[in-house]
C-alpha atoms as a PDB file:
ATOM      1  CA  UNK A   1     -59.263 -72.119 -88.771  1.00  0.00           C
ATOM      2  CA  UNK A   2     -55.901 -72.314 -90.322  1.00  0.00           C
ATOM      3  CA  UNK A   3     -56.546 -69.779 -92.845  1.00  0.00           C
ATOM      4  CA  UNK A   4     -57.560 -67.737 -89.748  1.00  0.00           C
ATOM      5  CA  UNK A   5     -54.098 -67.508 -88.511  1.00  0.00           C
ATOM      6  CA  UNK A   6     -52.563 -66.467 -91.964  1.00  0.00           C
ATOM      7  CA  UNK A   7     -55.579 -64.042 -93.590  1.00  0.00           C
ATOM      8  CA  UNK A   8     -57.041 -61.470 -91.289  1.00  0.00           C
ATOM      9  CA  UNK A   9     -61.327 -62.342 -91.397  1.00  0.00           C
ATOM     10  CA  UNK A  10     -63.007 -59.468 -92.831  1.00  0.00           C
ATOM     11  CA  UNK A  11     -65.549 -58.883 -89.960  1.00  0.00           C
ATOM     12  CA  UNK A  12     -66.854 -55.912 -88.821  1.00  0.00           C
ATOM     13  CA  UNK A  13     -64.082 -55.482 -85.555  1.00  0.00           C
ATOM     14  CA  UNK A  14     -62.382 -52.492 -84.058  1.00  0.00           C
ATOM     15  CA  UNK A  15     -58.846 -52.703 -84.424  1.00  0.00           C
ATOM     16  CA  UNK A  16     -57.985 -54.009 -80.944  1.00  0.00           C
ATOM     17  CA  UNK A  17     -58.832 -56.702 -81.649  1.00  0.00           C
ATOM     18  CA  UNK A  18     -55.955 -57.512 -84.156  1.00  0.00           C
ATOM     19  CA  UNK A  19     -53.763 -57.550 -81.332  1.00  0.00           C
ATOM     20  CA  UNK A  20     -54.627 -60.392 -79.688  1.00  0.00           C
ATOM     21  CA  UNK A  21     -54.524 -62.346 -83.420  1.00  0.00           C
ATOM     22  CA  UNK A  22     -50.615 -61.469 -83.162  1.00  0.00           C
ATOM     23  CA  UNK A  23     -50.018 -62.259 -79.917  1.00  0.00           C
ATOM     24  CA  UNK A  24     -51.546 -65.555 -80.347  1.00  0.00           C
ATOM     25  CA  UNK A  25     -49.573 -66.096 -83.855  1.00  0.00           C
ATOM     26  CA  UNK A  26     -46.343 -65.344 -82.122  1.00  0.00           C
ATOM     27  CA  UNK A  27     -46.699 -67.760 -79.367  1.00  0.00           C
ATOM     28  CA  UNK A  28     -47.752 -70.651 -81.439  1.00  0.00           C
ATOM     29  CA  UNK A  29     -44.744 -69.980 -83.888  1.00  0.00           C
ATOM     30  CA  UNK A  30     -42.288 -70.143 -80.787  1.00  0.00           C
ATOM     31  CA  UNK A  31     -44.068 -73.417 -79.924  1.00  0.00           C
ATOM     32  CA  UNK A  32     -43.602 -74.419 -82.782  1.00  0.00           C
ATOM     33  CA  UNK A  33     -40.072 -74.023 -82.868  1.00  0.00           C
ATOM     34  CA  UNK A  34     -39.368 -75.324 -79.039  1.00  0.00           C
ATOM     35  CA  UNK A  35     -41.245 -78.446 -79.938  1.00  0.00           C
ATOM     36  CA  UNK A  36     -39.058 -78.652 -83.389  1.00  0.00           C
ATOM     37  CA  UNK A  37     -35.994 -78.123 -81.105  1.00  0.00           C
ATOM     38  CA  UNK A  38     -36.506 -80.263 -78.616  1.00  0.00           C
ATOM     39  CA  UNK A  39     -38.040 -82.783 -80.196  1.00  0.00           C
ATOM     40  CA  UNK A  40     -35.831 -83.241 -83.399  1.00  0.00           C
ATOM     41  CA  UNK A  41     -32.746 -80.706 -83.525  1.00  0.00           C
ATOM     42  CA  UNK A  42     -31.107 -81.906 -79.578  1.00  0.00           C
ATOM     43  CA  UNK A  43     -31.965 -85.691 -80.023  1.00  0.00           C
ATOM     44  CA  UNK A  44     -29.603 -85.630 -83.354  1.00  0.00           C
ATOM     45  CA  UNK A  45     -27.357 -83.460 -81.883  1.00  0.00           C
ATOM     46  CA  UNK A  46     -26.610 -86.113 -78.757  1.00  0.00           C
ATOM     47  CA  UNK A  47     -26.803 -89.130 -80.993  1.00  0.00           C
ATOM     48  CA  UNK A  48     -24.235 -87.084 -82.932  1.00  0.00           C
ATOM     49  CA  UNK A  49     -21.868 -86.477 -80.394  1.00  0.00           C
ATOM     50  CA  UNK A  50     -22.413 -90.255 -79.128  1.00  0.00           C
ATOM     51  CA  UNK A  51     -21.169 -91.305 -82.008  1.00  0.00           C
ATOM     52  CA  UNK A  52     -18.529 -88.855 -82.029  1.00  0.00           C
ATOM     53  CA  UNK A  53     -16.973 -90.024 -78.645  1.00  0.00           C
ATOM     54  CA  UNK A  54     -17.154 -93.586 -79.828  1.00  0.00           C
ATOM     55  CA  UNK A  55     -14.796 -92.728 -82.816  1.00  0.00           C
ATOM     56  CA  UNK A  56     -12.501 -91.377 -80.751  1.00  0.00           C
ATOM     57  CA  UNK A  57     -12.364 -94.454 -78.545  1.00  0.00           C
ATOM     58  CA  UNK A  58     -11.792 -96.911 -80.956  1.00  0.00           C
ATOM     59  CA  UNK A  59      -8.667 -99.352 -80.461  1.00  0.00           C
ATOM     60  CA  UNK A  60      -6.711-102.110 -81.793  1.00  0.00           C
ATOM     61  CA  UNK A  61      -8.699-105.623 -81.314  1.00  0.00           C
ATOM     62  CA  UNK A  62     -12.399-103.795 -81.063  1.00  0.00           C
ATOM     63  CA  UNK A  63     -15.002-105.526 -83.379  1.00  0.00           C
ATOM     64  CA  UNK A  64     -16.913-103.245 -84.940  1.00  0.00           C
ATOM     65  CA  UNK A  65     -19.839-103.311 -87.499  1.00  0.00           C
ATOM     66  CA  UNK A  66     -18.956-100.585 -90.019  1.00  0.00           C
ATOM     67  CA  UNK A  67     -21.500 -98.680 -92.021  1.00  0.00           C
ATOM     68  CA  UNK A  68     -22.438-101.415 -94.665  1.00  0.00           C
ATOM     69  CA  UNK A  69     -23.610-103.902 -92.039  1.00  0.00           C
ATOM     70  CA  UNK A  70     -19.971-105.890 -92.242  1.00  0.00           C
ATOM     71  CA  UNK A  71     -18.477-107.183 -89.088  1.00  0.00           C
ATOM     72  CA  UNK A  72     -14.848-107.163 -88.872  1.00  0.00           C
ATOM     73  CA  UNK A  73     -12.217-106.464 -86.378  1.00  0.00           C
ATOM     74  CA  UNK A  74      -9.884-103.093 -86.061  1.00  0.00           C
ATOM     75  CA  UNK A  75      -6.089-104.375 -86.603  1.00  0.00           C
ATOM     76  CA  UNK A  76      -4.668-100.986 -87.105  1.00  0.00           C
ATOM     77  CA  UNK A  77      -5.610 -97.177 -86.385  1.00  0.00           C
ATOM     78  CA  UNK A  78      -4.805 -93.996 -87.994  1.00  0.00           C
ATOM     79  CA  UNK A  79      -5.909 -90.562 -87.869  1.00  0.00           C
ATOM     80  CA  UNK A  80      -8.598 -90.601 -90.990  1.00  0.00           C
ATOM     81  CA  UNK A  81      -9.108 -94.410 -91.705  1.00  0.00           C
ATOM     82  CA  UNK A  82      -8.655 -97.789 -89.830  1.00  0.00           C
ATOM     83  CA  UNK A  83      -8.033-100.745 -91.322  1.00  0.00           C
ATOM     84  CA  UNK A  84     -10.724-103.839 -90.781  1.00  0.00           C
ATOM     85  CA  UNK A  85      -9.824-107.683 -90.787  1.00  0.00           C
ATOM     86  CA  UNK A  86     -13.335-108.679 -92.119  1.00  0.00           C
ATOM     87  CA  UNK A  87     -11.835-111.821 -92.737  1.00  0.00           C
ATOM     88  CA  UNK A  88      -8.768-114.379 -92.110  1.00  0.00           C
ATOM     89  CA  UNK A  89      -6.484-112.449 -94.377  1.00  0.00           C
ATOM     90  CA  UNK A  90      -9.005-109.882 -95.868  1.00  0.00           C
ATOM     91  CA  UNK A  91      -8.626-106.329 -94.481  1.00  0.00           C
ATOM     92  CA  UNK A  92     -10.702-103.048 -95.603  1.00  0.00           C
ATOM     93  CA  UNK A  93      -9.309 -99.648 -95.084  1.00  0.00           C
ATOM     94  CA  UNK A  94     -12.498 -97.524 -93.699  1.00  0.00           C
ATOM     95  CA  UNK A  95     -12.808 -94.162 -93.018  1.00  0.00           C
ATOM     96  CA  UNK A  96     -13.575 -93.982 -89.354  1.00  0.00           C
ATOM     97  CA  UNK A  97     -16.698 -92.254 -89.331  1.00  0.00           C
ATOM     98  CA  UNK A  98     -17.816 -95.029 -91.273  1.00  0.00           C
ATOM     99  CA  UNK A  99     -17.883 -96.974 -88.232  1.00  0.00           C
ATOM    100  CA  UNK A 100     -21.275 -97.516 -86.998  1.00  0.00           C
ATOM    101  CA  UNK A 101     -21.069 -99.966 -83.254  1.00  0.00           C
ATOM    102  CA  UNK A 102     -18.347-101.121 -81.226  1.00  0.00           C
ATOM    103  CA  UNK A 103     -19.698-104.649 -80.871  1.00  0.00           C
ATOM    104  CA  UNK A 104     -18.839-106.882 -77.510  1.00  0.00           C
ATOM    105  CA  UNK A 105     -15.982-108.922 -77.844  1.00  0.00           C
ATOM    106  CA  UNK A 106     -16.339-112.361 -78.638  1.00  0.00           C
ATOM    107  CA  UNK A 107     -19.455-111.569 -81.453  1.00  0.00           C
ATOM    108  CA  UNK A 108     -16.640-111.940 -84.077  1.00  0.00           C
ATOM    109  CA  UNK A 109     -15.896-115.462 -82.929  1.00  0.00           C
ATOM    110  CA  UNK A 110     -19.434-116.292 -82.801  1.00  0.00           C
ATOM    111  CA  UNK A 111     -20.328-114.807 -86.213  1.00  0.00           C
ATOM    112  CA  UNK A 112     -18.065-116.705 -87.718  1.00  0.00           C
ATOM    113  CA  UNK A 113     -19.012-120.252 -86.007  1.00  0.00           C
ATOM    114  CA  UNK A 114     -16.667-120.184 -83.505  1.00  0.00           C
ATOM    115  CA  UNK A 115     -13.920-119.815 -86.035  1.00  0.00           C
ATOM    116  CA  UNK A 116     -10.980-117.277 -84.979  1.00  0.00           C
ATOM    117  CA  UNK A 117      -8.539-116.175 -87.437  1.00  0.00           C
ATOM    118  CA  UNK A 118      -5.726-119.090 -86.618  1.00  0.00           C
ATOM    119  CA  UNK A 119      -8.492-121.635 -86.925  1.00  0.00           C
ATOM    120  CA  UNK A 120      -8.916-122.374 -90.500  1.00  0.00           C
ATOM    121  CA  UNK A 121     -12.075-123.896 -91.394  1.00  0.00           C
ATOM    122  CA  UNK A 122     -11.907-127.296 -92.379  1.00  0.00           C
ATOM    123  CA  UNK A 123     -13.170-128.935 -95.595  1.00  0.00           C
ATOM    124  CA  UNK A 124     -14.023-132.281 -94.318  1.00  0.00           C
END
């Protein structure tokens, strides 16, 4: 049946009948491409510009989770890269579209075991 579509059968036909084969092939190749469209090309296209708007709101104190699965929190913004306190006195410049989720505040805290960054952990 597929070969149908692509190689003409060599019945014994008039030629009217060919045009019903084209019709047919057109409207299953714009089907084909709606269903392509709407079901993979706008999806990426909104998750893009999600992701996009969430960039551009990103502020000081925000914890984020940047591409590499590391939770930090945004101490300083510029136009290209932020930098990331992923730890009490570590930071990471990342390229902002590296971040990947704004995380609720407080998960920093908690990932850490209640620790904030003026609580050093004790060694007892």
């Amino acid at each position: 049946m597929l070969m149908d579509l692509l190689i003409s059968p060599a019945h014994a036909q008039q030629q009217g009948g060919q045009s019903g084969d084209m019709l047919f092939f057109f409207i299953f190749t714009a089907l084909l491409v709606a269903v392509f469209y709407f079901l993979l090309l706008r999806p990426q296209r909104q998750r893009m510009k999600q992701h996009q708007q969430m960039v551009d709101n990103l502020g000081e104190g925000d914890e984020v989770v940047v591409s590499g699965g590391e939770l930090g929190r945004i101490t300083r913004l510029g136009e290209q890269f932020v930098r990331v306190e992923m730890a009490p006195g570590v930071e990471w410049h990342v390229q902002r579209d590296m971040i990947s989720n704004v995380m609720p505040k407080g998960t920093l805290d908690e990932a850490r075991g209640g620790q904030t960054a003026s609580q050093p952990e004790s060694t007892d």
